[in-house]
C-alpha atoms as a PDB file:
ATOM      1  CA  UNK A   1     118.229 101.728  44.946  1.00  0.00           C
ATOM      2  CA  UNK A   2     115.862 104.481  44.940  1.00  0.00           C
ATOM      3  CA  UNK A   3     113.562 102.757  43.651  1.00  0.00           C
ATOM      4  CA  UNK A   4     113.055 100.424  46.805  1.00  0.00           C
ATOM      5  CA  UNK A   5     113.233 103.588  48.821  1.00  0.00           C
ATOM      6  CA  UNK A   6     110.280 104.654  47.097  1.00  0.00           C
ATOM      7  CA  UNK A   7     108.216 101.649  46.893  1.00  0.00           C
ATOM      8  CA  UNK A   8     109.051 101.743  50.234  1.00  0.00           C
ATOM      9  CA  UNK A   9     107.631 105.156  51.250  1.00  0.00           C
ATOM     10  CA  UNK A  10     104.060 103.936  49.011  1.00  0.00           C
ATOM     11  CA  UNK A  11     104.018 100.561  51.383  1.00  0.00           C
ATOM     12  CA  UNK A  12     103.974 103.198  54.552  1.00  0.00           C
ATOM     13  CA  UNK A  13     100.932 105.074  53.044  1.00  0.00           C
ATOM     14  CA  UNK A  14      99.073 102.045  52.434  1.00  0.00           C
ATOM     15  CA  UNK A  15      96.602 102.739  55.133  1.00  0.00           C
ATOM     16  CA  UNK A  16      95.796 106.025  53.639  1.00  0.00           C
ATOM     17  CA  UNK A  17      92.223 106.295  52.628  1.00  0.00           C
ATOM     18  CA  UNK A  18      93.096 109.343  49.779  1.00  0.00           C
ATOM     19  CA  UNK A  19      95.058 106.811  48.295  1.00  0.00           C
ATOM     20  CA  UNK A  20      93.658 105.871  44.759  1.00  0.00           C
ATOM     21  CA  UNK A  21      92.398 101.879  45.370  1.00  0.00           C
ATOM     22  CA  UNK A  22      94.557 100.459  42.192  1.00  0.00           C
ATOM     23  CA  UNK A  23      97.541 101.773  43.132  1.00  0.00           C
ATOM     24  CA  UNK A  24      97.086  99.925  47.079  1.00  0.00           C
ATOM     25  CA  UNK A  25      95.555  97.009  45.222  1.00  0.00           C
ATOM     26  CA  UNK A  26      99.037  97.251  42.409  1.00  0.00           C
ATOM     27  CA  UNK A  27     101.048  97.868  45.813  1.00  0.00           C
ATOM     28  CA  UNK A  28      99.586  94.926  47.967  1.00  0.00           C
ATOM     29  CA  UNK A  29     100.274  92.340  45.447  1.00  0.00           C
ATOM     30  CA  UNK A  30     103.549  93.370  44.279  1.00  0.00           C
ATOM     31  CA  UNK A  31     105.216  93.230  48.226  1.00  0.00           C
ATOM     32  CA  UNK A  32     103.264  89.844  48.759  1.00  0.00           C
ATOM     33  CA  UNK A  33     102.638  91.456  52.300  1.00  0.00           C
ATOM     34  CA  UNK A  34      98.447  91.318  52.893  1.00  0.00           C
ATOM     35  CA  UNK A  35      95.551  90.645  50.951  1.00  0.00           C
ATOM     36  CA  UNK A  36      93.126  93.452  51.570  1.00  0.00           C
ATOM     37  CA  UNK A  37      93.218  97.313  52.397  1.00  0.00           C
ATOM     38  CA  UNK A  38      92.203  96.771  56.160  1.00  0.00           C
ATOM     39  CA  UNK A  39      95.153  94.393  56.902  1.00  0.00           C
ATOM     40  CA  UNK A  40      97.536  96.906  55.815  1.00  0.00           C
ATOM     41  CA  UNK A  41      96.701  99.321  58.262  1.00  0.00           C
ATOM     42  CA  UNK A  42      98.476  97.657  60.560  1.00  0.00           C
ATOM     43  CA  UNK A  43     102.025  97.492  58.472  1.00  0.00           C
ATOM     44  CA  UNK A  44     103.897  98.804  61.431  1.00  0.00           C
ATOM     45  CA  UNK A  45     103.620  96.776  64.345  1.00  0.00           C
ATOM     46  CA  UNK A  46     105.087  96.655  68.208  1.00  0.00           C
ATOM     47  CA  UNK A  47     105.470  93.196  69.703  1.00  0.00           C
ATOM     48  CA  UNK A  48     106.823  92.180  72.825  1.00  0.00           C
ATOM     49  CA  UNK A  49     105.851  94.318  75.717  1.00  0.00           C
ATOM     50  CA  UNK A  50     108.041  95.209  78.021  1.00  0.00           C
ATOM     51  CA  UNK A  51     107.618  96.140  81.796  1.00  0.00           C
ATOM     52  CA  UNK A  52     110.504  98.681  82.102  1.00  0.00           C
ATOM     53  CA  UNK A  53     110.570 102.653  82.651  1.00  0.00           C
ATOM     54  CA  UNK A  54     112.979 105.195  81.286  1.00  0.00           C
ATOM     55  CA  UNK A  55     113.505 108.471  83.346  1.00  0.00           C
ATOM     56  CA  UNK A  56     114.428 110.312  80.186  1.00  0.00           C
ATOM     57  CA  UNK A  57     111.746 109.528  77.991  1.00  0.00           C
ATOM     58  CA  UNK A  58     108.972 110.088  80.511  1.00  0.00           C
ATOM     59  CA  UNK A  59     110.309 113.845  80.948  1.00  0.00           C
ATOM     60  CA  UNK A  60     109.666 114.496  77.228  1.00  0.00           C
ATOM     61  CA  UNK A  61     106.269 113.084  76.823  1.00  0.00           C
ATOM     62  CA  UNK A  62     102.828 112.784  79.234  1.00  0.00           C
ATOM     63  CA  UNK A  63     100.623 109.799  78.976  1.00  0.00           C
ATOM     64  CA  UNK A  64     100.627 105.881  79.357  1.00  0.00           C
ATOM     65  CA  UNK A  65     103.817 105.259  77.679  1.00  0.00           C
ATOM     66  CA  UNK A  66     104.585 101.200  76.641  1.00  0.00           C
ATOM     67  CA  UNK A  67     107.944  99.997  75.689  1.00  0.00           C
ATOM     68  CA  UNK A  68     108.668  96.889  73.282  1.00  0.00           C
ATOM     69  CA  UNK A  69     111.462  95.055  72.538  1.00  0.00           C
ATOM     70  CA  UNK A  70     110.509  94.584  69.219  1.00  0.00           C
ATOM     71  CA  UNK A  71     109.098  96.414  65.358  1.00  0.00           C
ATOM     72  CA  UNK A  72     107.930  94.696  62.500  1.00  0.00           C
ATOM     73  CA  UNK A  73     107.535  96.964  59.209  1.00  0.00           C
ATOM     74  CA  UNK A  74     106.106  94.962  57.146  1.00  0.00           C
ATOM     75  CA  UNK A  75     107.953  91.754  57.207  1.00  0.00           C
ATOM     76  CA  UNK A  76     111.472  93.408  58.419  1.00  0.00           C
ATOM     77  CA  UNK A  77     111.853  93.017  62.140  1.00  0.00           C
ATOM     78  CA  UNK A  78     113.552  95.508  64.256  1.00  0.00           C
ATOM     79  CA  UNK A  79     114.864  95.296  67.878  1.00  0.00           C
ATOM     80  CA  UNK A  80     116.000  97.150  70.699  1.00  0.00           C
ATOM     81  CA  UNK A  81     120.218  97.063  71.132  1.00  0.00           C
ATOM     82  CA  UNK A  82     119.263  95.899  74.887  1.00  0.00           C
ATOM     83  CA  UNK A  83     116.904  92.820  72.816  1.00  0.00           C
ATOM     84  CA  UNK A  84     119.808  91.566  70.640  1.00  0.00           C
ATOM     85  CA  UNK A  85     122.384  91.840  73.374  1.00  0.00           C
ATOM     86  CA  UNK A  86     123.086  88.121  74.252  1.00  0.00           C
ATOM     87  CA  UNK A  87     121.828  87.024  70.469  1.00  0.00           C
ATOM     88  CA  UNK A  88     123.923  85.770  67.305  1.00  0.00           C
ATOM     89  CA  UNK A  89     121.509  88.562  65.353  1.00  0.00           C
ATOM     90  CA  UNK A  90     121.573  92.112  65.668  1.00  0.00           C
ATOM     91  CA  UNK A  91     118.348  93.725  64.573  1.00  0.00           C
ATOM     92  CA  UNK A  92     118.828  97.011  65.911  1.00  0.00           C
ATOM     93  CA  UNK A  93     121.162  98.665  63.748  1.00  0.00           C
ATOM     94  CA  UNK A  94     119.250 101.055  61.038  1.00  0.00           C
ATOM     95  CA  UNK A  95     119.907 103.632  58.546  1.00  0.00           C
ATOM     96  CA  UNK A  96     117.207 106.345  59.678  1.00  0.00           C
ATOM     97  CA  UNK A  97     116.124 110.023  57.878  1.00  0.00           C
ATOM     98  CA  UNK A  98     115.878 113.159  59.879  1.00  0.00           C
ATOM     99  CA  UNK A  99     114.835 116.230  58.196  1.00  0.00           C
ATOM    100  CA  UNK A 100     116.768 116.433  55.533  1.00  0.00           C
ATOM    101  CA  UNK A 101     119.959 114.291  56.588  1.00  0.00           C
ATOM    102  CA  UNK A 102     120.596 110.472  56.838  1.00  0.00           C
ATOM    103  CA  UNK A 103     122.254 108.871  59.553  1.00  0.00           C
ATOM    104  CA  UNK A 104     123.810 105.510  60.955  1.00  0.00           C
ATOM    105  CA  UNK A 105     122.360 104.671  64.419  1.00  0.00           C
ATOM    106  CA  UNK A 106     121.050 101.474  66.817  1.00  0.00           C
ATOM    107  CA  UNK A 107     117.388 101.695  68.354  1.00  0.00           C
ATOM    108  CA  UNK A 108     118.141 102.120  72.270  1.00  0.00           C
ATOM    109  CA  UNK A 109     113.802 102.015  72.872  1.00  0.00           C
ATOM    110  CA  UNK A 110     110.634 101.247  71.023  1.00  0.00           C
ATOM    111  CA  UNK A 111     107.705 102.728  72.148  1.00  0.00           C
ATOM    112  CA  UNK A 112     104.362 104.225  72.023  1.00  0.00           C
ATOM    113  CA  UNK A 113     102.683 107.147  74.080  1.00  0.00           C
ATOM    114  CA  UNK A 114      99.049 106.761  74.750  1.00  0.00           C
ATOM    115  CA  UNK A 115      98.790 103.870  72.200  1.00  0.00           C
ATOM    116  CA  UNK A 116      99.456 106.007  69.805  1.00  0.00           C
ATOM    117  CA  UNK A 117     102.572 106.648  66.703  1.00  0.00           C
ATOM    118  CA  UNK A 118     105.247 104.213  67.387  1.00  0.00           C
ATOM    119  CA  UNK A 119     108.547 105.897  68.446  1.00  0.00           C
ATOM    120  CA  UNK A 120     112.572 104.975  68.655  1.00  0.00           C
ATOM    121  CA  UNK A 121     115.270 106.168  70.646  1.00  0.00           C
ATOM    122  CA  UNK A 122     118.193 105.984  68.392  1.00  0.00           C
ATOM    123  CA  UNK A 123     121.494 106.016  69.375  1.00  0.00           C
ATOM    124  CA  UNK A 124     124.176 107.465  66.847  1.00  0.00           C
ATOM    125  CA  UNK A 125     127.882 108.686  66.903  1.00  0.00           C
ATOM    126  CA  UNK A 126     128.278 112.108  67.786  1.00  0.00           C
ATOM    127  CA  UNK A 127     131.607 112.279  65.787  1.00  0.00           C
ATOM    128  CA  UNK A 128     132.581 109.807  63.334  1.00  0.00           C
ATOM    129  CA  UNK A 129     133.770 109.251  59.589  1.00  0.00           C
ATOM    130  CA  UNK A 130     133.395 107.640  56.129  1.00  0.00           C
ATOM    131  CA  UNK A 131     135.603 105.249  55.421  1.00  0.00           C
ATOM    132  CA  UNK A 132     137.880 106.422  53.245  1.00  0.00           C
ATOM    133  CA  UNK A 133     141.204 104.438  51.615  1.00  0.00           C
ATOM    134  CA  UNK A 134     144.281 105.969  50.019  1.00  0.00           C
ATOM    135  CA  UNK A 135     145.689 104.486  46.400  1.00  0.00           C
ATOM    136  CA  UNK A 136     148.967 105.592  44.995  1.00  0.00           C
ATOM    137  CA  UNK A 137     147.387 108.207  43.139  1.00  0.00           C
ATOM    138  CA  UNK A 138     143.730 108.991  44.872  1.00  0.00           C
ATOM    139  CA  UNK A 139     141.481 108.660  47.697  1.00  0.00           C
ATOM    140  CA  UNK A 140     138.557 107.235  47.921  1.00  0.00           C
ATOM    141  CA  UNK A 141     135.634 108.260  50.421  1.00  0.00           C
ATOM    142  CA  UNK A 142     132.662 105.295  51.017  1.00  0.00           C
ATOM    143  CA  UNK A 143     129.802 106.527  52.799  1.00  0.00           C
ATOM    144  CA  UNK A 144     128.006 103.512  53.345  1.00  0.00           C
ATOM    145  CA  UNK A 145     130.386 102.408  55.984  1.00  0.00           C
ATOM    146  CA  UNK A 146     130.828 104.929  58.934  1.00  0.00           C
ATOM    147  CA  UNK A 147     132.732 105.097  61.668  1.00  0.00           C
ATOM    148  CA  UNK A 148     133.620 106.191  65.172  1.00  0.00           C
ATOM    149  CA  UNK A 149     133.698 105.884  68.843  1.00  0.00           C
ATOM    150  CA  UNK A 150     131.118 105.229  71.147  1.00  0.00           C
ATOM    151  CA  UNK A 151     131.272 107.218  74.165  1.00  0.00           C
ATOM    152  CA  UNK A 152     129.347 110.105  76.704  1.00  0.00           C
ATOM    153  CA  UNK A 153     129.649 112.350  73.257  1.00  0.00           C
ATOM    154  CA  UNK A 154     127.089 109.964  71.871  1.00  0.00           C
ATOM    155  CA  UNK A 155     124.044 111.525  70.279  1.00  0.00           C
ATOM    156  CA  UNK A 156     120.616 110.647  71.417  1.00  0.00           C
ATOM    157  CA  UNK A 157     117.213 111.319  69.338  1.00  0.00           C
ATOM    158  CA  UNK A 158     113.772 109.867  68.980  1.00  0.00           C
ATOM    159  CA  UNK A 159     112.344 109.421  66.030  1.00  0.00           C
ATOM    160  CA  UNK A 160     109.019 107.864  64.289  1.00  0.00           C
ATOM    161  CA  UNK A 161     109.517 104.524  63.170  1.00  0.00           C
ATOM    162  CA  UNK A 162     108.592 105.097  59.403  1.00  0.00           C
ATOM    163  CA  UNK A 163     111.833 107.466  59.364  1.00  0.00           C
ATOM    164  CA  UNK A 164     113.637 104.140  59.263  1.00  0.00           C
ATOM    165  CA  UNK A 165     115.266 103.364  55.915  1.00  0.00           C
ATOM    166  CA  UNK A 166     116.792 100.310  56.156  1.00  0.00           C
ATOM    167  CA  UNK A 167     118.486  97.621  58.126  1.00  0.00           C
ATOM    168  CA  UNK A 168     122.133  97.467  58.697  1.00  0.00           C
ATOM    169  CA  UNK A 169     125.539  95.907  59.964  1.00  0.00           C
ATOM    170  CA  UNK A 170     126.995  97.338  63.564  1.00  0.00           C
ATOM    171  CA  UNK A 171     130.400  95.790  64.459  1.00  0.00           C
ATOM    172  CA  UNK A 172     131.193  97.473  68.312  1.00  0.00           C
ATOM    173  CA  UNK A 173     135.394  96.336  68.702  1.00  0.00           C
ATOM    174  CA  UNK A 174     136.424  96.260  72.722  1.00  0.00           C
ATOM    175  CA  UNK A 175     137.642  99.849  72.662  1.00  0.00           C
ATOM    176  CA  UNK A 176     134.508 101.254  72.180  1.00  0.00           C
ATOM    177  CA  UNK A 177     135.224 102.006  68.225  1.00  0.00           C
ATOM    178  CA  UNK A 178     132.048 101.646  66.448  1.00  0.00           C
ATOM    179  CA  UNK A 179     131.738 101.004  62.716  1.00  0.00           C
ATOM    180  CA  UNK A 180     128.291 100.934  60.770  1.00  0.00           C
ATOM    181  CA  UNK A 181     127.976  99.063  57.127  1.00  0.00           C
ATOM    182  CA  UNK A 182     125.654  99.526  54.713  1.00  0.00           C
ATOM    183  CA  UNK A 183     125.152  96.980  52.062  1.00  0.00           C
ATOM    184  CA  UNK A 184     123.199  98.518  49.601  1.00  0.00           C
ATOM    185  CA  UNK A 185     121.933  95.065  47.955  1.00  0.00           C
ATOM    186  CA  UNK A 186     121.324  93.413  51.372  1.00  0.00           C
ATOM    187  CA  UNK A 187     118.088  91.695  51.568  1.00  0.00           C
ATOM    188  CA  UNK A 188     116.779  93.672  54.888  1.00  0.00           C
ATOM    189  CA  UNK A 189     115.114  90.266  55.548  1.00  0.00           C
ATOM    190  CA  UNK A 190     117.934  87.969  55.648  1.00  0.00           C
END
């Protein structure tokens, strides 16, 4: 599994110019993604424009700010929660790095300030818990499913969208209790 997160982390520096021409040549044919150095500068990409505002955001940055209702790294496509809302699909539930720590969370806003990085507003429990399940004689603690409830204690944070690790599963039950799954050998495509 690291291993993907790695290759992973080379496909986002792709567009670097330091970065030694076999190795983005070696990288560029093993993903299948583009053909040639200049088409992989654009591995991160916004589509669908949206015409909407959002107090909040505008108070934390200054410039022309455009929202989206959709990301595409690479091939995977990412949404907004608000996108996928009356849809079969959910593409807005991620597993996303901050600092140091990795967390469960859905992408509230996509955006960009001044044309600029592309950012997310990520929405993620405030207070929740691994799974865990008792045996006769132990317990056992999975952290790739998380959950908790989803309510005013809800945490709110932007971040850049190559802090996004990978797709996952959201299942939202109608008394607000949340529950995140990640599937380790999920194809983030399918």
């Amino acid at each position: 599994m690291n291993n993907l997160l790695y290759l992973r982390s080379a496909c986002f520096q792709l567009g670097d110019p330091m970065m030694h021409s076999g190795l983005r040549d070696f990288l560029l044919n093993l993903i299948n993604n583009c053909h040639s150095a200049e088409q992989s500068s654009s591995l991160i990409k916004t589509r669908h424009s949206l015409r909407i505002t959002d107090p909040r955001i505008s108070e934390l940055f200054s410039g022309t700010i455009k929202f989206y209702s959709t990301v595409y790294i690479g091939r995977v496509r990412f949404t907004a929660s608000n996108y996928c809302r009356d849809k079969h699909v959910d593409d807005s539930t991620i597993l996303y790095r901050a600092g140091n720590e990795i967390h469960f969370g859905r992408i509230h806003r996509i955006f960009t300030v001044d044309g600029g990085d592309i950012f997310l507003q990520i929405f993620s429990l405030a207070s929740s818990f691994y799974f865990d399940c008792d045996t006769d004689d132990e317990q056992y603690e999975y952290e790739a499913i998380e959950m908790g409830m989803i309510s005013s204690g809800t945490t709110t944070c932007i971040i850049k969208a190559n802090q996004i690790i990978e797709k996952c599963v959201f299942y939202l039950q109608s008394n607000n209790y949340a529950t995140f799954i990640r599937f380790p050998n999920l194809v983030e495509s399918s």
